[in-house]
PDB file of N, CA and C in Angstrom:
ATOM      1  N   UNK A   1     117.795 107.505 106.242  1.00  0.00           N
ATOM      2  CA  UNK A   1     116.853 106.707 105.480  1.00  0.00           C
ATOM      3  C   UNK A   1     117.528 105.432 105.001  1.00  0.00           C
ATOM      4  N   UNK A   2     116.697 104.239 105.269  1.00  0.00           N
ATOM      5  CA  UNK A   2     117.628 103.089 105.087  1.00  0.00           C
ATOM      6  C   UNK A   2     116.934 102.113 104.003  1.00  0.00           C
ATOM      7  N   UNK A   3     116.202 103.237 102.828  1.00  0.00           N
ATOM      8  CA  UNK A   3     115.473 102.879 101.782  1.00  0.00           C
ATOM      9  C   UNK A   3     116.092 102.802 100.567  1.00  0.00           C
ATOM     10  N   UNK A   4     115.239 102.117  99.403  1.00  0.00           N
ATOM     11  CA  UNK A   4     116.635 101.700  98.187  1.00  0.00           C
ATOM     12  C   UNK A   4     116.651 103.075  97.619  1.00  0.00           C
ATOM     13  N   UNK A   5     117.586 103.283  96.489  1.00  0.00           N
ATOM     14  CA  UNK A   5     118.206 104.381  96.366  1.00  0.00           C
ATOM     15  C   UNK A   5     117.440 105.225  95.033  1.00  0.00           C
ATOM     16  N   UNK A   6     116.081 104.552  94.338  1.00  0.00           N
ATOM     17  CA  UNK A   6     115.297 104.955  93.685  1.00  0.00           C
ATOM     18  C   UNK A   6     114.358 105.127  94.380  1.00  0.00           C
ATOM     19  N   UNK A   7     113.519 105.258  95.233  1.00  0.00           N
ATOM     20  CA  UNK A   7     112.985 105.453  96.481  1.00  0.00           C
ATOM     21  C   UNK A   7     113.583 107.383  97.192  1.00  0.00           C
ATOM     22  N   UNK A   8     114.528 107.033  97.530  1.00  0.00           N
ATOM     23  CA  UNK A   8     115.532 108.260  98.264  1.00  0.00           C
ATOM     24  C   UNK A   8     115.610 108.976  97.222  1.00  0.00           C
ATOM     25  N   UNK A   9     115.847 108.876  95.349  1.00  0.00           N
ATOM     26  CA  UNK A   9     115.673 110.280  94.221  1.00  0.00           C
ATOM     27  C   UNK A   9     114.311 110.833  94.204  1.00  0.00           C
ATOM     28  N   UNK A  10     113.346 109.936  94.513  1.00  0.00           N
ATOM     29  CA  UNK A  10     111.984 109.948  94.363  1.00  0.00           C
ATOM     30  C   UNK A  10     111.513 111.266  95.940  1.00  0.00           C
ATOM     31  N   UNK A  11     112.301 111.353  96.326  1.00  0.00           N
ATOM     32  CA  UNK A  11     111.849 111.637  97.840  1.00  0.00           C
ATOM     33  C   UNK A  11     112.440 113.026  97.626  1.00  0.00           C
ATOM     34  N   UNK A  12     113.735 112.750  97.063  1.00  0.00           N
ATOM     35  CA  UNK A  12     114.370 114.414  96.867  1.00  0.00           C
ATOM     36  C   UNK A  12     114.182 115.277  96.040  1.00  0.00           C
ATOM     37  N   UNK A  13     113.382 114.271  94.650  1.00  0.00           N
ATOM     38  CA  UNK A  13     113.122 115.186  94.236  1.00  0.00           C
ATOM     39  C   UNK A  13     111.790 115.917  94.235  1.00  0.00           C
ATOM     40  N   UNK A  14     110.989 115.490  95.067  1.00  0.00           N
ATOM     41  CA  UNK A  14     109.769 115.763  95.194  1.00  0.00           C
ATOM     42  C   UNK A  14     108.853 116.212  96.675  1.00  0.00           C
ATOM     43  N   UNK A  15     109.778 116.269  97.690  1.00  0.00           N
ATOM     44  CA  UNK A  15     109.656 116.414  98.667  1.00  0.00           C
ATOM     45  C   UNK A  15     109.527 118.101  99.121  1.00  0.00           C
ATOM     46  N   UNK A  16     108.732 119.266  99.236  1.00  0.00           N
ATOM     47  CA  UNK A  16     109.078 120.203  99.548  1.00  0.00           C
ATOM     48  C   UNK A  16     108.984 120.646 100.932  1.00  0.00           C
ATOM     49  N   UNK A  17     109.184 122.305 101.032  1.00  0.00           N
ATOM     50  CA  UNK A  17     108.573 122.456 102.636  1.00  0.00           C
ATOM     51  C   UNK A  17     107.395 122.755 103.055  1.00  0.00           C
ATOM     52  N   UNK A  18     106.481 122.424 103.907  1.00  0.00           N
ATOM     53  CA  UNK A  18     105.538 122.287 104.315  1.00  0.00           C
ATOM     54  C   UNK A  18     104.233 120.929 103.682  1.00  0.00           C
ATOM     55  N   UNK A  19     105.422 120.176 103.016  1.00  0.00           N
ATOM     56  CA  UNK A  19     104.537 118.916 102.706  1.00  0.00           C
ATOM     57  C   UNK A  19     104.268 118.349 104.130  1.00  0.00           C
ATOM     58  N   UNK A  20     103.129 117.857 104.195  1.00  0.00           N
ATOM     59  CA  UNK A  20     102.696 116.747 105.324  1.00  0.00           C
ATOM     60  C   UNK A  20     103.129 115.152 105.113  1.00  0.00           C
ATOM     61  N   UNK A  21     103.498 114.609 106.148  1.00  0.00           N
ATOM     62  CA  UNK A  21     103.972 113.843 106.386  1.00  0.00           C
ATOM     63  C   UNK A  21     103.155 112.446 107.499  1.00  0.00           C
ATOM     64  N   UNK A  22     103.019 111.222 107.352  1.00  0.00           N
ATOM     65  CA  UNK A  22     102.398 110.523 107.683  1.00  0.00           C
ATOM     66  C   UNK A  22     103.306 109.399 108.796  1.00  0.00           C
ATOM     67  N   UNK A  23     102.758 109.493 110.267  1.00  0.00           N
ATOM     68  CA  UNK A  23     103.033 108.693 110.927  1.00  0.00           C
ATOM     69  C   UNK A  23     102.550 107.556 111.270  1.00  0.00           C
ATOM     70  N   UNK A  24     103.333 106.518 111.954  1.00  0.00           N
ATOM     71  CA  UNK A  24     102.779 104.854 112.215  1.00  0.00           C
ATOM     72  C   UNK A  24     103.670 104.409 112.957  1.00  0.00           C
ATOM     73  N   UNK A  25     103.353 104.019 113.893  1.00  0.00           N
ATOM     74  CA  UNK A  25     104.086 103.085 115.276  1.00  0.00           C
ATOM     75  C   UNK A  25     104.333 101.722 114.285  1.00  0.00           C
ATOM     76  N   UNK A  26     105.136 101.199 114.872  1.00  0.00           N
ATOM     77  CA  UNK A  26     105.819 100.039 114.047  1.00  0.00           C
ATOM     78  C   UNK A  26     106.469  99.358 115.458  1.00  0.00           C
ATOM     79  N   UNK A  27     105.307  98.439 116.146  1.00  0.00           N
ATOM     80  CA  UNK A  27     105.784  97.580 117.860  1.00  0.00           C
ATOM     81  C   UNK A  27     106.745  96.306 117.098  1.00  0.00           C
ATOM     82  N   UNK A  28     106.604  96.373 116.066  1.00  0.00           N
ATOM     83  CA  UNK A  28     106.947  94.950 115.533  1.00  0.00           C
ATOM     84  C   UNK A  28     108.533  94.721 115.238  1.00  0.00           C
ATOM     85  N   UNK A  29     109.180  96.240 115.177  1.00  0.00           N
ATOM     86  CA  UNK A  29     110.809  96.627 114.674  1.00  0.00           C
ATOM     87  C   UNK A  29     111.255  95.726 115.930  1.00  0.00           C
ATOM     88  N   UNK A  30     112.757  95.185 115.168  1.00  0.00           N
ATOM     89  CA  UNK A  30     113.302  94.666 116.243  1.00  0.00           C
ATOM     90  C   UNK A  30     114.628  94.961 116.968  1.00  0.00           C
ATOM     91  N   UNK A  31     114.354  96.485 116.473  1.00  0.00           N
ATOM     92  CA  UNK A  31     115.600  97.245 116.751  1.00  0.00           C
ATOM     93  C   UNK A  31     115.169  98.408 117.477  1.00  0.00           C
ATOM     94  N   UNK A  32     113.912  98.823 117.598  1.00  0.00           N
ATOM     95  CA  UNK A  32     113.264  99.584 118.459  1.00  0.00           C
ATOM     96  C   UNK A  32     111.964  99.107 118.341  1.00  0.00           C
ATOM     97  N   UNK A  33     111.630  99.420 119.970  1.00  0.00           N
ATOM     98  CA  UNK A  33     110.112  98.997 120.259  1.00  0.00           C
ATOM     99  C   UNK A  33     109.374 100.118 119.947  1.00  0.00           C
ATOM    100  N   UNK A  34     109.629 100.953 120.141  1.00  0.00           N
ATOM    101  CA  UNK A  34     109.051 102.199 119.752  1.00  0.00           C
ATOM    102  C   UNK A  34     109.282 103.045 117.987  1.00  0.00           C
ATOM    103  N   UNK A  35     109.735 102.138 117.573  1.00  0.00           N
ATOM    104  CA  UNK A  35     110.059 102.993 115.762  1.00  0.00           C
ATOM    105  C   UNK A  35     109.012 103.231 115.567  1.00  0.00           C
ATOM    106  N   UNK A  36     108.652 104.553 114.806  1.00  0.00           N
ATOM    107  CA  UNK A  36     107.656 105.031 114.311  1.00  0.00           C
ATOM    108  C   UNK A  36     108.267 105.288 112.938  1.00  0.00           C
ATOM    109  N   UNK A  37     107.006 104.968 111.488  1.00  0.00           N
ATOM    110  CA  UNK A  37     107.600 104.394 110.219  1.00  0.00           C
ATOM    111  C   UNK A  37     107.041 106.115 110.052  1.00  0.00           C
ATOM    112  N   UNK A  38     107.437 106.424 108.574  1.00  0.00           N
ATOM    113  CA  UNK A  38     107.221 107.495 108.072  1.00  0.00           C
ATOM    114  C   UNK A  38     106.695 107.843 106.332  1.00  0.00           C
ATOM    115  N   UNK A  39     105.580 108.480 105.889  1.00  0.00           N
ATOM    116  CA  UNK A  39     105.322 107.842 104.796  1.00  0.00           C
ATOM    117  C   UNK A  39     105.602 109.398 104.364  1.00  0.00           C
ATOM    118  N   UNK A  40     104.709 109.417 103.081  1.00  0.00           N
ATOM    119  CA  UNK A  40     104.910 110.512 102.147  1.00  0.00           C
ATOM    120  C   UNK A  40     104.419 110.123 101.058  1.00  0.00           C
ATOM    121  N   UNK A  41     103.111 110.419 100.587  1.00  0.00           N
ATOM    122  CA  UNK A  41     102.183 110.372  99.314  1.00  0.00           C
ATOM    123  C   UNK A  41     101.750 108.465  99.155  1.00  0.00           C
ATOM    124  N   UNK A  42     101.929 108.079 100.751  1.00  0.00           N
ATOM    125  CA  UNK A  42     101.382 106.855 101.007  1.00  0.00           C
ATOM    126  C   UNK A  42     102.695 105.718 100.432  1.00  0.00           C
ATOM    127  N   UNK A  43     103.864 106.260 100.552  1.00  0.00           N
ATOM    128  CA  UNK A  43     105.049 105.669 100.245  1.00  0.00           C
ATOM    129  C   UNK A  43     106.082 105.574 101.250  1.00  0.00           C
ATOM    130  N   UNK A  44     106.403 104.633 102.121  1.00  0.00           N
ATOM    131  CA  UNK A  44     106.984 104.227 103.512  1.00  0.00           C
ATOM    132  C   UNK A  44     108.570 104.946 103.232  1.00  0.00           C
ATOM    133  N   UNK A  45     108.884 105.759 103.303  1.00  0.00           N
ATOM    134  CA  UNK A  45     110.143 106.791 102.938  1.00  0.00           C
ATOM    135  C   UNK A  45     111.407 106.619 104.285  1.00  0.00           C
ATOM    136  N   UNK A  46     111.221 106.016 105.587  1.00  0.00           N
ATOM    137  CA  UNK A  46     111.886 105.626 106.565  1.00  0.00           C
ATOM    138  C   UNK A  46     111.385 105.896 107.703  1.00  0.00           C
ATOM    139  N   UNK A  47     112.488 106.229 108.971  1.00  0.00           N
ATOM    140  CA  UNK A  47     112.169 105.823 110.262  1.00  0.00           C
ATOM    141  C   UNK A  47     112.234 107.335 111.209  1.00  0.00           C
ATOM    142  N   UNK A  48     111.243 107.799 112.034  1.00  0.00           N
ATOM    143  CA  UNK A  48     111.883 108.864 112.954  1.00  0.00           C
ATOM    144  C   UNK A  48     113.172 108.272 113.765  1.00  0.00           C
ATOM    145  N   UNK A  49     114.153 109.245 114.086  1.00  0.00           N
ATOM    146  CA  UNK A  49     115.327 109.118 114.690  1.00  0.00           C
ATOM    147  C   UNK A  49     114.996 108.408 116.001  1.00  0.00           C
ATOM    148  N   UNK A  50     115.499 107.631 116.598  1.00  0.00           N
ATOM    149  CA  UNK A  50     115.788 106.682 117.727  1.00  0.00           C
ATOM    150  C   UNK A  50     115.505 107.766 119.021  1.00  0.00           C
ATOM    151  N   UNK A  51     116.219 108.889 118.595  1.00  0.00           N
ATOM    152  CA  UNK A  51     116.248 109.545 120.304  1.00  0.00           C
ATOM    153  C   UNK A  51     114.779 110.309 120.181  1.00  0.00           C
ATOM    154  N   UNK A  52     113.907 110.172 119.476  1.00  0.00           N
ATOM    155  CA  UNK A  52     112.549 111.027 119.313  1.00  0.00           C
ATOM    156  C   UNK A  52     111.498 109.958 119.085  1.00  0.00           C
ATOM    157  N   UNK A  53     111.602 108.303 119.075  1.00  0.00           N
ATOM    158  CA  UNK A  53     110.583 107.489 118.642  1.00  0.00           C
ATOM    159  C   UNK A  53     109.726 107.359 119.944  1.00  0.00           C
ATOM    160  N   UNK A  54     110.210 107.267 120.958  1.00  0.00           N
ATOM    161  CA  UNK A  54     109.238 107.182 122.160  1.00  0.00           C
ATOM    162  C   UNK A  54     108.374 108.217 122.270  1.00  0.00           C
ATOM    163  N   UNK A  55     109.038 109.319 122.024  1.00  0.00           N
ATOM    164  CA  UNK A  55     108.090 110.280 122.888  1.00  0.00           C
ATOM    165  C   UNK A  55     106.682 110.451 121.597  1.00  0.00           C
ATOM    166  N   UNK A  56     107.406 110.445 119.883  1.00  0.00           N
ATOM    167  CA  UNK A  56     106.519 110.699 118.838  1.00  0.00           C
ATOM    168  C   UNK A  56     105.454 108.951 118.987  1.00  0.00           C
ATOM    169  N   UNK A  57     105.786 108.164 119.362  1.00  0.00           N
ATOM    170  CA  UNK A  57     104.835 106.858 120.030  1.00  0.00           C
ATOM    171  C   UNK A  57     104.163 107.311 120.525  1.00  0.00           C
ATOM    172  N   UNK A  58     104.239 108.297 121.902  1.00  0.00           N
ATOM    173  CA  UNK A  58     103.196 108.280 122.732  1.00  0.00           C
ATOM    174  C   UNK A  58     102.229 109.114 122.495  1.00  0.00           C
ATOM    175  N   UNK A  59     103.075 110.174 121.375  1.00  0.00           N
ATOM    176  CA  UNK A  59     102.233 111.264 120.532  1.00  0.00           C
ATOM    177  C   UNK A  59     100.831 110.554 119.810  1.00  0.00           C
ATOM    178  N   UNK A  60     101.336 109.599 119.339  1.00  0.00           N
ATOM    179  CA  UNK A  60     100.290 108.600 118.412  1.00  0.00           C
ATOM    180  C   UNK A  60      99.401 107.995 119.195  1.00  0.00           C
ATOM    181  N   UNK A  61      99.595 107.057 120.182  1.00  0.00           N
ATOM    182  CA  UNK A  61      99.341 106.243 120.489  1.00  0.00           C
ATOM    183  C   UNK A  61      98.187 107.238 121.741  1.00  0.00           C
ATOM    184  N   UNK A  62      98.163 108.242 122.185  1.00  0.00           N
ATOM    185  CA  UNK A  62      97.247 109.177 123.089  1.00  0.00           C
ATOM    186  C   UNK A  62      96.308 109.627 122.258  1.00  0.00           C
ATOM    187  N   UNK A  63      96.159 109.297 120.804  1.00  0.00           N
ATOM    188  CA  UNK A  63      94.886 109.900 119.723  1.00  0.00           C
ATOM    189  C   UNK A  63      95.275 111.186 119.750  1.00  0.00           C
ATOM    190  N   UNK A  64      96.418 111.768 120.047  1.00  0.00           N
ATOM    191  CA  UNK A  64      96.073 113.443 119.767  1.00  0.00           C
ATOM    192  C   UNK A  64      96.435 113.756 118.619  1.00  0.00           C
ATOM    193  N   UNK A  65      95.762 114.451 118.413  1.00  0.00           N
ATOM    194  CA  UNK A  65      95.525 115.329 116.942  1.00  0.00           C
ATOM    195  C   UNK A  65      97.296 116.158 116.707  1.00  0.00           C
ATOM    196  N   UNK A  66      98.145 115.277 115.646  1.00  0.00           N
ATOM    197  CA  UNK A  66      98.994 115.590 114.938  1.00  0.00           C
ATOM    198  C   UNK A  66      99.377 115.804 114.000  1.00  0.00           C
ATOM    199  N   UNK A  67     100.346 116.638 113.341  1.00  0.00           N
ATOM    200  CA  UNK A  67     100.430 117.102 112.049  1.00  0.00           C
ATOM    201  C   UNK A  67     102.427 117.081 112.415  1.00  0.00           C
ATOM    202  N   UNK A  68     102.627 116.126 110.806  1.00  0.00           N
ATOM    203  CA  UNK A  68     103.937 116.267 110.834  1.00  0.00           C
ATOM    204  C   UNK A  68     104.049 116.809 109.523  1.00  0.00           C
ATOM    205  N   UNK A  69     104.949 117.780 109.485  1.00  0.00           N
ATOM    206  CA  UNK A  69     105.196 119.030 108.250  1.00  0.00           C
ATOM    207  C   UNK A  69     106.499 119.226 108.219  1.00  0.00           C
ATOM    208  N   UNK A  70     107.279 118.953 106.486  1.00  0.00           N
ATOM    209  CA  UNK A  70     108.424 119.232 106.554  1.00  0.00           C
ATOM    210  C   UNK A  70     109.264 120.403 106.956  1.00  0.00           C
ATOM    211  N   UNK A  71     110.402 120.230 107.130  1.00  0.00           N
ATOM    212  CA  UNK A  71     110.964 121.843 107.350  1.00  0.00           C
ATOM    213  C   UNK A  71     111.998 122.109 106.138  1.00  0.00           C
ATOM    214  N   UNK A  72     113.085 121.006 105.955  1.00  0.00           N
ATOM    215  CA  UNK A  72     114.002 121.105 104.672  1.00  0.00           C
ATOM    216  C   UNK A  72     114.307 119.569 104.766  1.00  0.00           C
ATOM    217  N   UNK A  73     114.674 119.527 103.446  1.00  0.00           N
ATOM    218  CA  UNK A  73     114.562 118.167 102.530  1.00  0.00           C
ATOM    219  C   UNK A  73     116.328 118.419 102.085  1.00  0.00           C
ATOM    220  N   UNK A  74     117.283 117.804 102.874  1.00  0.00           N
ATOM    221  CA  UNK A  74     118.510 117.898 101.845  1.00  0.00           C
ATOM    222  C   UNK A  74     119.313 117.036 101.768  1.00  0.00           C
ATOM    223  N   UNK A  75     119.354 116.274  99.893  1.00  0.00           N
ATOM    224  CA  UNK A  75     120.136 114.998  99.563  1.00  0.00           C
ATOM    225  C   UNK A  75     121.171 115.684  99.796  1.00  0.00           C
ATOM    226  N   UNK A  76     122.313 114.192 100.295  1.00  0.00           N
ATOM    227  CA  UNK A  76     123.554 113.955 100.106  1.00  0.00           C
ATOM    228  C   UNK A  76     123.967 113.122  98.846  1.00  0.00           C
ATOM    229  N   UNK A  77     124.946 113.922  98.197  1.00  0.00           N
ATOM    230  CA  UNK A  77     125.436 113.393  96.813  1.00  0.00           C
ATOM    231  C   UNK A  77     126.607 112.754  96.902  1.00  0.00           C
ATOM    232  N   UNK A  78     126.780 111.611  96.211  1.00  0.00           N
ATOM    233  CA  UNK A  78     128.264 110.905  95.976  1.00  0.00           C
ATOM    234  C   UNK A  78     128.513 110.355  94.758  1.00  0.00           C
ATOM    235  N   UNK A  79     129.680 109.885  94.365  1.00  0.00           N
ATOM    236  CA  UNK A  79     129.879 108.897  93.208  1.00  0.00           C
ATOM    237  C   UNK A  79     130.089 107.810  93.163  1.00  0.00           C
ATOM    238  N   UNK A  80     129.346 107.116  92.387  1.00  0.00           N
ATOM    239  CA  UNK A  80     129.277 105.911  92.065  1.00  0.00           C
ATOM    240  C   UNK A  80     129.419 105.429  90.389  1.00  0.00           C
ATOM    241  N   UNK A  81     130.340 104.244  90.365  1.00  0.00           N
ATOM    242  CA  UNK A  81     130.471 103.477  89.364  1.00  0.00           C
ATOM    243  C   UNK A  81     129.362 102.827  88.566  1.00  0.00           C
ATOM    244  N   UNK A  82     128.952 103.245  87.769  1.00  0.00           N
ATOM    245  CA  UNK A  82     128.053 102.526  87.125  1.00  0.00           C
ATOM    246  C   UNK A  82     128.171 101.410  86.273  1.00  0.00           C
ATOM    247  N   UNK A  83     127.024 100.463  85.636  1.00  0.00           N
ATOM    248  CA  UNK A  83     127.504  99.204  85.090  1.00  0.00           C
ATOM    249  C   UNK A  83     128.818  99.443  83.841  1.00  0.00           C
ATOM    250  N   UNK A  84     128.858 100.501  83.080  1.00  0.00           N
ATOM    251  CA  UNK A  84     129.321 100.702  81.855  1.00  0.00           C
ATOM    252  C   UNK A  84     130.854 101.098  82.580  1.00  0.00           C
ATOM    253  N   UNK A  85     131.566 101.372  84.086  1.00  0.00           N
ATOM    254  CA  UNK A  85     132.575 101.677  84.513  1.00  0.00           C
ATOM    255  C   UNK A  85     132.346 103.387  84.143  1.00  0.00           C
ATOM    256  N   UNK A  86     131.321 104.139  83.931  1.00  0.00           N
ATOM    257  CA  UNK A  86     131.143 105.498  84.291  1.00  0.00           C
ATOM    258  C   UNK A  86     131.188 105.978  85.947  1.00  0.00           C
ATOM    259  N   UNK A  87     131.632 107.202  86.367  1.00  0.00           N
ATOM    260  CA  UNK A  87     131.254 107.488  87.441  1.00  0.00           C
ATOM    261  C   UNK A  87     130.329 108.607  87.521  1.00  0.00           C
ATOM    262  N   UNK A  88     129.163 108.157  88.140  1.00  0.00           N
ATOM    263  CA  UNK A  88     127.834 109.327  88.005  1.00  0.00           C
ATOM    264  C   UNK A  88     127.470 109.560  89.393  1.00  0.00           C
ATOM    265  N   UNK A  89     127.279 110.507  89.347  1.00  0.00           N
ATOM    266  CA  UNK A  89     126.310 111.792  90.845  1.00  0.00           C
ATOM    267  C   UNK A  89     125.409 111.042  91.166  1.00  0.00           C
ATOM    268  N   UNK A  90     125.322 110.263  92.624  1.00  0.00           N
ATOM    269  CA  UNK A  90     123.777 110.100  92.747  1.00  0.00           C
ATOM    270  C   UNK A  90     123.917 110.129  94.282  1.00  0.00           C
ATOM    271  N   UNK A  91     122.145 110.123  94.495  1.00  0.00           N
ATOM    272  CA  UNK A  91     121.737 110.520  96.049  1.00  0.00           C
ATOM    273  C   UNK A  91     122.200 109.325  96.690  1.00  0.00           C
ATOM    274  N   UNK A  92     122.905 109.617  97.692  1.00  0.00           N
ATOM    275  CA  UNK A  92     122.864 108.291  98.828  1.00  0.00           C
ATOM    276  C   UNK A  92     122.535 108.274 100.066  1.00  0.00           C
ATOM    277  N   UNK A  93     121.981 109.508 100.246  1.00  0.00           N
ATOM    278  CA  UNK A  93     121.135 109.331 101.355  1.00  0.00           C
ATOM    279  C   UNK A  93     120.116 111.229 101.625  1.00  0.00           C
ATOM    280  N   UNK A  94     119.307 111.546 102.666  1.00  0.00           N
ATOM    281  CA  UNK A  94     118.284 112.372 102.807  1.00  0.00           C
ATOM    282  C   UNK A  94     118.388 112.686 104.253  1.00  0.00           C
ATOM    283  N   UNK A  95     118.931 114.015 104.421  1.00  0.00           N
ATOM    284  CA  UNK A  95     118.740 114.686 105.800  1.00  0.00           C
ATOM    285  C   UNK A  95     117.588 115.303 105.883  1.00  0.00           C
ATOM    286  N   UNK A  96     116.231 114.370 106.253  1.00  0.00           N
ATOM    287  CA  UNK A  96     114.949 115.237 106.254  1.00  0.00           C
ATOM    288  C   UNK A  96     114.855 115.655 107.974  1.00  0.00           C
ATOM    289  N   UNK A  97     114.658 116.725 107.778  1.00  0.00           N
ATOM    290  CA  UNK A  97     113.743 117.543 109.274  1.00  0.00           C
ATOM    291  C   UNK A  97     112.278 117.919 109.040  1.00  0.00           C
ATOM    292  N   UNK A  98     112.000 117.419 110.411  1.00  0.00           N
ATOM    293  CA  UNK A  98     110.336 117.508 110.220  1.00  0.00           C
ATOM    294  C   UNK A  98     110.014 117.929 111.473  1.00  0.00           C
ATOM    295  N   UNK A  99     108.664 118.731 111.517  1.00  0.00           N
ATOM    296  CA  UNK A  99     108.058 119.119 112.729  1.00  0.00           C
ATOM    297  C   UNK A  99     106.645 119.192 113.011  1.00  0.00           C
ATOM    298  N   UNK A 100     107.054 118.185 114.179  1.00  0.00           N
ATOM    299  CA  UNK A 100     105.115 117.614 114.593  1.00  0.00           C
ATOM    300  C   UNK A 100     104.889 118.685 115.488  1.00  0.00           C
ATOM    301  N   UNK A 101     103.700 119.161 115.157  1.00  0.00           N
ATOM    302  CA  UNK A 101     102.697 119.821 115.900  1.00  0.00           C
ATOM    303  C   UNK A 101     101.740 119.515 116.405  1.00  0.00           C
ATOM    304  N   UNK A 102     100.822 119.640 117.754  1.00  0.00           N
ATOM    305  CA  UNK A 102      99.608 118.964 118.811  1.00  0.00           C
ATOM    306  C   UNK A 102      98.645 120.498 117.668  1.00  0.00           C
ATOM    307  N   UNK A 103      97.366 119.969 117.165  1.00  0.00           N
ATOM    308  CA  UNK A 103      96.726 120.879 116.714  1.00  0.00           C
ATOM    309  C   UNK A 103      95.653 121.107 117.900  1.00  0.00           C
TER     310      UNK A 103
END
């Protein structure tokens, strides 16, 4: 996820399994022609993985009836310096797995 980092607490902490999940072709990326964006309670949360955007494109783009449903939601924690020179726990990034189904 290459989203800001209040965004990514927002995601972990609220994200469970079997939440649904919202897809969108994105022709416009200029790093893949095929990125497909990814939402969650109508909040753009990041990108399907590179080696799965084509084929989840063509998923979309054929009108078939899909359902993307989480499987596990798990932050990665690190430390960081805060303004006051504290060092505090926070998320820096989200290993989400998800699985689309043809209904």
């Amino acid at each position: 996820m290459h989203r800001p980092k209040k965004i990514i607490k927002v995601i972990a902490d609220e994200i469970d399994m079997d939440d649904v999940l919202e897809l969108e072709c994105d022709s416009e990326n200029e790093y893949d022609p095929y990125a497909v964006k990814v939402f969650y309670n109508d909040e753009w949360i990041g990108y399907v993985e590179r080696d799965y955007s084509m084929e989840v494109t063509e998923l979309i783009l054929s009108n078939a009836d899909i359902e993307c449903k989480v499987i596990t939601c798990l932050p990665e924690w690190d430390f960081e310096e805060n303004s006051s020179g504290r060092e505090v726990e926070v998320i820096t990034d989200i290993d989400l797995l998800a699985e689309i189904t043809i209904r």
